[in-house]
C-alpha atoms as a PDB file:
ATOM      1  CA  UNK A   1      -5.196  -1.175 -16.368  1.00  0.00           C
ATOM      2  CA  UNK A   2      -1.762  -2.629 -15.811  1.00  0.00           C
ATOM      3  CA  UNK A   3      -3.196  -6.301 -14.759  1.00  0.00           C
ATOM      4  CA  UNK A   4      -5.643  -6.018 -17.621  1.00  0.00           C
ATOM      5  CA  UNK A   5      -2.716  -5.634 -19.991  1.00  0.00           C
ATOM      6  CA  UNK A   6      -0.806  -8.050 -18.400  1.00  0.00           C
ATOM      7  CA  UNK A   7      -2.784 -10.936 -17.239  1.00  0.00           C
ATOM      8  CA  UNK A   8      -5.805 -10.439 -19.368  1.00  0.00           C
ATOM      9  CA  UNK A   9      -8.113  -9.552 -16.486  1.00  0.00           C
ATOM     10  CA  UNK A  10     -10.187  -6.688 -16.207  1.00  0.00           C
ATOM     11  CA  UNK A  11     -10.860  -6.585 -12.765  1.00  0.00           C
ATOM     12  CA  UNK A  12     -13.716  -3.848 -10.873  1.00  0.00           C
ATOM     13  CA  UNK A  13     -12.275  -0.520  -9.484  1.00  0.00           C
ATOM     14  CA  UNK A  14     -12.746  -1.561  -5.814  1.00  0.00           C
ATOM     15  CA  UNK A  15     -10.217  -4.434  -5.485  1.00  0.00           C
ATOM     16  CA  UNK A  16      -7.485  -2.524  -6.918  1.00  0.00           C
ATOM     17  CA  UNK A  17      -6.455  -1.510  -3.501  1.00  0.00           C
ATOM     18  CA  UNK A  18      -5.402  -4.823  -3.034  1.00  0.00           C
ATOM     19  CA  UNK A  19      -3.728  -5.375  -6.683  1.00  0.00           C
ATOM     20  CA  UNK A  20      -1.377  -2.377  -5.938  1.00  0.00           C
ATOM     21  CA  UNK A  21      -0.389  -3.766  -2.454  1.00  0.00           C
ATOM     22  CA  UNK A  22       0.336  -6.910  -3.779  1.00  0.00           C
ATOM     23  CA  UNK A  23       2.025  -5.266  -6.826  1.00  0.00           C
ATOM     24  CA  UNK A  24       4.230  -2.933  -4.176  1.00  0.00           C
ATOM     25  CA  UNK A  25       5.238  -6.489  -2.372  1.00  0.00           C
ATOM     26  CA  UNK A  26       6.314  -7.826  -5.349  1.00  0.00           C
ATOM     27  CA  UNK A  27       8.760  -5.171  -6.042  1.00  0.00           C
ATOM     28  CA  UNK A  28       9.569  -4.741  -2.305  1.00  0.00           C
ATOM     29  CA  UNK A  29      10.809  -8.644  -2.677  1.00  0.00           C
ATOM     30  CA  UNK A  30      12.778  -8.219  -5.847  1.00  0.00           C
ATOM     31  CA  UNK A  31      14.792  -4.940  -4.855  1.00  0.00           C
ATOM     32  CA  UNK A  32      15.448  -6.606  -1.626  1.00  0.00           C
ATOM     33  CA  UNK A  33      16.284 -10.399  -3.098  1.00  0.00           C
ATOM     34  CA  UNK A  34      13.787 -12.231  -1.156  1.00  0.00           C
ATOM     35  CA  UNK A  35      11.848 -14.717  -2.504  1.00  0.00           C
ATOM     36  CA  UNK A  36       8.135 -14.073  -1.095  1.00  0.00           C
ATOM     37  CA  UNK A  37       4.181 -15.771  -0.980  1.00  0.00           C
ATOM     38  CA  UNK A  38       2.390 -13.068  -2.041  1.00  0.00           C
ATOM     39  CA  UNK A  39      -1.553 -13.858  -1.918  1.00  0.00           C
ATOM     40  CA  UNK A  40      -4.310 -11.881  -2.247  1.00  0.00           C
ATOM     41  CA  UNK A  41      -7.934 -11.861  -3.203  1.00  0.00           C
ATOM     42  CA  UNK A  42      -9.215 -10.388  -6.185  1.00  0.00           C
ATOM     43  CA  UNK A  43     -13.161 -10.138  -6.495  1.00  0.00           C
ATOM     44  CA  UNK A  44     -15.648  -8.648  -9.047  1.00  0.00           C
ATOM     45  CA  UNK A  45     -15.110  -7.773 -12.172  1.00  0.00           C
ATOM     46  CA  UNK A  46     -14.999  -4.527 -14.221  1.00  0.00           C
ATOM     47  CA  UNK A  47     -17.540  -5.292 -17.330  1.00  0.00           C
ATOM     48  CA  UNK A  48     -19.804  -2.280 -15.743  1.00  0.00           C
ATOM     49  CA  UNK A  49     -17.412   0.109 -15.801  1.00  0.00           C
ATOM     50  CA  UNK A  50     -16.082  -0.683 -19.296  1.00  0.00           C
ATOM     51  CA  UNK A  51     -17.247   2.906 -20.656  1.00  0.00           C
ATOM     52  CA  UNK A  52     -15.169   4.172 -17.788  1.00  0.00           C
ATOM     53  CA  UNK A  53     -12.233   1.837 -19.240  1.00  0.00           C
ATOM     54  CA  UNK A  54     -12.311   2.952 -22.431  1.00  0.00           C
ATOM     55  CA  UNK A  55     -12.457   6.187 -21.742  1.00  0.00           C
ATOM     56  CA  UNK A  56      -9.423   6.268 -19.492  1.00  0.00           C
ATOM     57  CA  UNK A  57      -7.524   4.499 -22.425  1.00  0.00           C
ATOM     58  CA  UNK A  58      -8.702   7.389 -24.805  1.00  0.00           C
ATOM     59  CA  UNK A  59      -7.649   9.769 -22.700  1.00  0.00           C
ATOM     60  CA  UNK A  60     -11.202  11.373 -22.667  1.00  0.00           C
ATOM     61  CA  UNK A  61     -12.246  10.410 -18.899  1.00  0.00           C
ATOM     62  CA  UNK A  62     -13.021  13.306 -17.078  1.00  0.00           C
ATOM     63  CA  UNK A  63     -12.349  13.747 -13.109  1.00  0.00           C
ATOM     64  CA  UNK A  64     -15.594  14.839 -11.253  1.00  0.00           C
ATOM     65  CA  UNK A  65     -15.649  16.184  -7.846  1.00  0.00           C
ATOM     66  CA  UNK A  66     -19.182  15.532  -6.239  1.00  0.00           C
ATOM     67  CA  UNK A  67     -20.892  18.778  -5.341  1.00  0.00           C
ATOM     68  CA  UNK A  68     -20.232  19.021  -1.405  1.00  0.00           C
ATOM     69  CA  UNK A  69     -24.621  19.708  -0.819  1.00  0.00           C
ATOM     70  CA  UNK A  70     -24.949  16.745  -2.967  1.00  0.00           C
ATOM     71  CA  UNK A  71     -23.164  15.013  -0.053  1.00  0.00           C
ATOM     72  CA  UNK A  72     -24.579  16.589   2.555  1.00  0.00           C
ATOM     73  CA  UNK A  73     -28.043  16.046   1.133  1.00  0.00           C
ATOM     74  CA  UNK A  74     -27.297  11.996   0.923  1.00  0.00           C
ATOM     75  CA  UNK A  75     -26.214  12.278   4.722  1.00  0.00           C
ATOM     76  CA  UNK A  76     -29.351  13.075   5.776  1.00  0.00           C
ATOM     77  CA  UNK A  77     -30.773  10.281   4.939  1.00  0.00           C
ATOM     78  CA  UNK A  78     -28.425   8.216   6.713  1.00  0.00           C
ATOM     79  CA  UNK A  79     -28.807   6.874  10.542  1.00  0.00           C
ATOM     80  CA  UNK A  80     -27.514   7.556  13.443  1.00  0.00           C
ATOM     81  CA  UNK A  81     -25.374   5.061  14.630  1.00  0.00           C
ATOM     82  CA  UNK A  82     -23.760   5.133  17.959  1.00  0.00           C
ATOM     83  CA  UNK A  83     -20.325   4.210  18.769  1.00  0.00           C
END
């Protein structure tokens, strides 16, 4: 939420991972006086998830905790992969 308030972007849950690194660098760099390159890559976008958004922003978006034979149920479908 903080880049879309920021820089006007509404980017997709999944590359978030990255924006918080790069977010964590930045302030790593200022506390420490360094002058840094910080690049990352930012992909997607989050206009399927904007329910979820706005939700979040009312305060009304509920956590949900998968059932655990819901899981294990989608696991069996899966392959075996060796390794």
């Amino acid at each position: 939420v903080q880049i879309a308030r920021t820089e006007g972007i509404l980017p997709a849950p999944e590359p978030t991972h990255a924006l918080k690194v790069a977010i964590d660098e930045a302030i790593d760099a200022r506390e420490k006086g360094e002058e840094r390159v910080i690049l990352f890559n930012l992909c997607g976008h989050g206009h399927f998830d904007l329910t979820a958004y706005e939700k979040y922003l009312a305060g009304t978006l509920e956590d949900y905790e998968y059932p655990d034979a819901a899981v294990r149920k989608a696991q069996e479908g899966l392959p075996v992969v060796a390794g």
